[in-house]
C-alpha atoms as a PDB file:
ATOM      1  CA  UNK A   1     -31.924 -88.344   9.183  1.00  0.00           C
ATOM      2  CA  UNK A   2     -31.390 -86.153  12.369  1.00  0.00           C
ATOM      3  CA  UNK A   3     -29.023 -83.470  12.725  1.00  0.00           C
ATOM      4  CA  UNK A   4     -27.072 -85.649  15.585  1.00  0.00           C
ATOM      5  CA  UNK A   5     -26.114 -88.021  12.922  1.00  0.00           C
ATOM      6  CA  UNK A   6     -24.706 -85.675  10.536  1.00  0.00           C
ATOM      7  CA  UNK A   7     -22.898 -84.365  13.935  1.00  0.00           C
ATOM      8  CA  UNK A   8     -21.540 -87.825  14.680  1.00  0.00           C
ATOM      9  CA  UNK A   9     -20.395 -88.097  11.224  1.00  0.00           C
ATOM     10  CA  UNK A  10     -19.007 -84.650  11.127  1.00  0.00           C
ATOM     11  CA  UNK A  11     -16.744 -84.963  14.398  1.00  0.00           C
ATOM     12  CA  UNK A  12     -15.715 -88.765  13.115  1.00  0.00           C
ATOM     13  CA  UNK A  13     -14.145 -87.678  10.374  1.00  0.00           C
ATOM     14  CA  UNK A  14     -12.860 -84.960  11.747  1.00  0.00           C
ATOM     15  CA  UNK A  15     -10.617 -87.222  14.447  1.00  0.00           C
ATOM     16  CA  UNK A  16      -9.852 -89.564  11.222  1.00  0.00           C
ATOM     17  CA  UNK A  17      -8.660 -86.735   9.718  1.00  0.00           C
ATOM     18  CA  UNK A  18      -6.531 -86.171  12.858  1.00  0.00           C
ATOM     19  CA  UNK A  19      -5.673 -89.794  12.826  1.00  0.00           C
ATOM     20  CA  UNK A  20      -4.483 -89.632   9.355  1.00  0.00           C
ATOM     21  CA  UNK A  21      -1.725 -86.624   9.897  1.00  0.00           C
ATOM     22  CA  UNK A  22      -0.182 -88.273  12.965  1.00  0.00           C
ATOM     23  CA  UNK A  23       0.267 -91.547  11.083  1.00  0.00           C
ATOM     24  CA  UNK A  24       1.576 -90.205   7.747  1.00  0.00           C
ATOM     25  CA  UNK A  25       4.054 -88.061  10.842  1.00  0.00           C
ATOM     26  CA  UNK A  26       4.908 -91.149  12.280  1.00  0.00           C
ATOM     27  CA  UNK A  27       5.650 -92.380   8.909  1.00  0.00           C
ATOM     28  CA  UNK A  28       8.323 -89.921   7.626  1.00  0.00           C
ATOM     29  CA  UNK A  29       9.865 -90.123  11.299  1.00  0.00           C
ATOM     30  CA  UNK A  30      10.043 -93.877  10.887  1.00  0.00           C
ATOM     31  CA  UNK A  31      11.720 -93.801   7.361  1.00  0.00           C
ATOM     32  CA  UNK A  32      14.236 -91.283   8.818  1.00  0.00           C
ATOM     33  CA  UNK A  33      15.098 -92.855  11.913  1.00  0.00           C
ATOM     34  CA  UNK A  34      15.280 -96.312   9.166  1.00  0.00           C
ATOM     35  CA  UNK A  35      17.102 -93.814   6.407  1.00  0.00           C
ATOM     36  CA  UNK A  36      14.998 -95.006   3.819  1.00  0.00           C
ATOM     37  CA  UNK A  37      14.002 -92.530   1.012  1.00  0.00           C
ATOM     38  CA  UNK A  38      10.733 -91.708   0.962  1.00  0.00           C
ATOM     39  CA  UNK A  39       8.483 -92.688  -2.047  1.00  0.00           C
ATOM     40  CA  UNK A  40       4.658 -92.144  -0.698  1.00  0.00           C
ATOM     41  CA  UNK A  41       2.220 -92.916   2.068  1.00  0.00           C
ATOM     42  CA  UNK A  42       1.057 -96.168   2.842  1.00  0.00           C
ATOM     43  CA  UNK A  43      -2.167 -97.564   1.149  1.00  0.00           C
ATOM     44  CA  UNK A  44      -4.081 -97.408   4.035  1.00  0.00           C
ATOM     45  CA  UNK A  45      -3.570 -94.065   5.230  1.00  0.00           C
ATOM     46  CA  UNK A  46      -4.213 -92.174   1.639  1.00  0.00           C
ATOM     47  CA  UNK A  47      -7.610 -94.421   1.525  1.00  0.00           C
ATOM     48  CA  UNK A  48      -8.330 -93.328   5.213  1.00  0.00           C
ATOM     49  CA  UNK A  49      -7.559 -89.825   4.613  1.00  0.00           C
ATOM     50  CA  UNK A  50      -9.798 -89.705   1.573  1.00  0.00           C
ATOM     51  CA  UNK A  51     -13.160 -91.192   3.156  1.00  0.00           C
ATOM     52  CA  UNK A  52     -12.485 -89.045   5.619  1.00  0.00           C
ATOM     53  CA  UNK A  53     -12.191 -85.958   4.087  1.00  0.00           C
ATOM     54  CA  UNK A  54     -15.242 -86.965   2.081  1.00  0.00           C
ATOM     55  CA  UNK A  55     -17.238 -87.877   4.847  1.00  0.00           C
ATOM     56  CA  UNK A  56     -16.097 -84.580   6.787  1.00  0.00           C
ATOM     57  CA  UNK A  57     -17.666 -82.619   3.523  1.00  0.00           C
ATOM     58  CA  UNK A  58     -21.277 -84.949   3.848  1.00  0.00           C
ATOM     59  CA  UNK A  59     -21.635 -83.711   7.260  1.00  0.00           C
ATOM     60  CA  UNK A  60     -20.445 -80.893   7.117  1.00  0.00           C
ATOM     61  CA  UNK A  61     -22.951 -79.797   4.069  1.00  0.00           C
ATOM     62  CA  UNK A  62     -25.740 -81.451   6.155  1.00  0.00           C
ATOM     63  CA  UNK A  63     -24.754 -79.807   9.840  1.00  0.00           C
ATOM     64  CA  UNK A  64     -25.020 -76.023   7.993  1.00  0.00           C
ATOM     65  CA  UNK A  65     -28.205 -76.301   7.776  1.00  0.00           C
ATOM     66  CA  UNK A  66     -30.619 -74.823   5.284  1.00  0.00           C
ATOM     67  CA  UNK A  67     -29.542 -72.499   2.096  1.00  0.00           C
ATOM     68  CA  UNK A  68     -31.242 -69.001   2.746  1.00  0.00           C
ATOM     69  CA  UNK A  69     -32.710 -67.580  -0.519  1.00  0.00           C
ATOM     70  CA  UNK A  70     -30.951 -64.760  -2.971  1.00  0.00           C
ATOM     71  CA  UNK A  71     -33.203 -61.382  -1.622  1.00  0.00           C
ATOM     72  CA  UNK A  72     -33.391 -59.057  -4.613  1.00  0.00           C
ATOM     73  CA  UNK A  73     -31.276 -56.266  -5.613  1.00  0.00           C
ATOM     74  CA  UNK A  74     -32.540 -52.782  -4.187  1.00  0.00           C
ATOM     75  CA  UNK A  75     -30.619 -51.387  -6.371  1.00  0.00           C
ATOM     76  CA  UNK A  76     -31.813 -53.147  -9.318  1.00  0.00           C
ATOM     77  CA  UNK A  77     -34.282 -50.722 -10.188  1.00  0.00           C
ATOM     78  CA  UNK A  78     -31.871 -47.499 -10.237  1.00  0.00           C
ATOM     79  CA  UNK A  79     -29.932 -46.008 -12.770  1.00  0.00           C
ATOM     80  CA  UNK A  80     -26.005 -46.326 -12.494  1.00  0.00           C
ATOM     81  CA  UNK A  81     -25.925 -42.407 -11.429  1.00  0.00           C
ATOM     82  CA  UNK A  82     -28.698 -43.480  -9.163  1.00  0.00           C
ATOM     83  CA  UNK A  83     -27.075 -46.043  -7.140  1.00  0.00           C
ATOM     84  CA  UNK A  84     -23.614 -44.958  -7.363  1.00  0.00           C
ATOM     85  CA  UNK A  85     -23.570 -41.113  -5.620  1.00  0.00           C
ATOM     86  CA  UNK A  86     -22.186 -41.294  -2.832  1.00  0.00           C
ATOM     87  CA  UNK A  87     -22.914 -37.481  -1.487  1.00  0.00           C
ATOM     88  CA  UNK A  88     -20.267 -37.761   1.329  1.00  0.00           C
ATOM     89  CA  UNK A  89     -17.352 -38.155  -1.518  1.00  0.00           C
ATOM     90  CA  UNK A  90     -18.421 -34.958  -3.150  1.00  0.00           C
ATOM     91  CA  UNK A  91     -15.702 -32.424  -2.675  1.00  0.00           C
ATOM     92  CA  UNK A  92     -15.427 -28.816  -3.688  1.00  0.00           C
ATOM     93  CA  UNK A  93     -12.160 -28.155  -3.278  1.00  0.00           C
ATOM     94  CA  UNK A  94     -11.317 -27.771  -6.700  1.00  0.00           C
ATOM     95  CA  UNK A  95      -9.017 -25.041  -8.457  1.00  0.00           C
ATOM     96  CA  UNK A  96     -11.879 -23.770  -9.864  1.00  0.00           C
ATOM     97  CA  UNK A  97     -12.510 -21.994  -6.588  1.00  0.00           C
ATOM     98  CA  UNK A  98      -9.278 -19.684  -6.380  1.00  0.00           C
ATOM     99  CA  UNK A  99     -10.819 -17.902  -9.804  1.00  0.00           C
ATOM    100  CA  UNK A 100     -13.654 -16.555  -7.224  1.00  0.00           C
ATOM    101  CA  UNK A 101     -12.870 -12.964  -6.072  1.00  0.00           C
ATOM    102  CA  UNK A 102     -14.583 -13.847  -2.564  1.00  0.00           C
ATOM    103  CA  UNK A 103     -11.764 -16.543  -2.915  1.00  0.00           C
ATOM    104  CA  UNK A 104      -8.961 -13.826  -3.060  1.00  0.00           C
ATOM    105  CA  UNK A 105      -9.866 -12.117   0.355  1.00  0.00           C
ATOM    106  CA  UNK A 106     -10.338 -15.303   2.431  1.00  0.00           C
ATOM    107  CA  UNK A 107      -6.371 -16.384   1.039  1.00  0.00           C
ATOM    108  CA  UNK A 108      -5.255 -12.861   1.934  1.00  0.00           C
ATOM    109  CA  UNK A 109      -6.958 -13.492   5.572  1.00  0.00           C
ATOM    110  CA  UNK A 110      -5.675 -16.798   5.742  1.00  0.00           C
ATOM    111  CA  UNK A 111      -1.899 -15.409   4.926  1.00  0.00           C
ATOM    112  CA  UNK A 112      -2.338 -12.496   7.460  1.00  0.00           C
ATOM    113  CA  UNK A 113      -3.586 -15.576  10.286  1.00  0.00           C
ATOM    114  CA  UNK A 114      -0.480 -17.193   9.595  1.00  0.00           C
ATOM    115  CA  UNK A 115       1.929 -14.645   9.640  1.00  0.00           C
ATOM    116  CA  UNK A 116       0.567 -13.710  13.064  1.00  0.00           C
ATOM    117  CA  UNK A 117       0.755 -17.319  14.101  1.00  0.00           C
ATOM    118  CA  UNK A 118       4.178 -17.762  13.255  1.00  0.00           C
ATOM    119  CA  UNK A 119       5.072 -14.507  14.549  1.00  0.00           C
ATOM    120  CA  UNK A 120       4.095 -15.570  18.278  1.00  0.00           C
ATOM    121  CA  UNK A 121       6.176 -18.761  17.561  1.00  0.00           C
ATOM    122  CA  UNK A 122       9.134 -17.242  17.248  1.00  0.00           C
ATOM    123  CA  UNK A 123       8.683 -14.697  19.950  1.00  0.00           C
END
């Protein structure tokens, strides 16, 4: 069959569908303008409202056209370690660093920087 027909079908059930809400509205404004309780829909909107909604997901299956095939894994061949390193979330800011002596001089420059700094600030 021809993608026009799954179309039609498609935007047919679609306005049923439509359809159905505005009558089962128009029902509960009917049973309160009547005050009578309300029990359920009407026979002929729940059967309406499920070909519908069936025939909506026929053409709609059809009007999506073709399944594309599973590509493989590029990862598939490659170890866990492999795969997973991510170089950009390597850090090496660790505390490991401040037991370096070169570590020692660039914190004492840092400290003199910011004295200086704050010094102008409150000048």
């Amino acid at each position: 069959m021809s993608k026009t027909f799954y179309n039609i079908i498609t935007l047919s059930s679609l306005i049923s569908l439509l359809h159905c809400a505005y009558s089962a509205a128009q029902h509960r404004s009917y049973l309160r303008l009547t005050e009578q309780p309300f029990v359920s829909l009407p026979a002929d909107v729940l059967a309406q409202t499920l070909i519908s909604l069936v025939a909506l997901i026929y053409g709609a299956s059809h009007v999506a056209g073709e399944f594309q095939h599973i590509k493989s894994d590029p990862n598939r061949d490659r170890s866990w370690d492999e795969a997973a390193s991510c170089m950009s979330f390597i850090t090496f800011e660790h505390r490991g660093k401040a037991m370096s002596p070169a570590h020692a001089v660039v914190r004492q420059r840092t400290e003199e920087v910011a004295q200086v700094y704050f010094r102008v600030i409150l000048l």
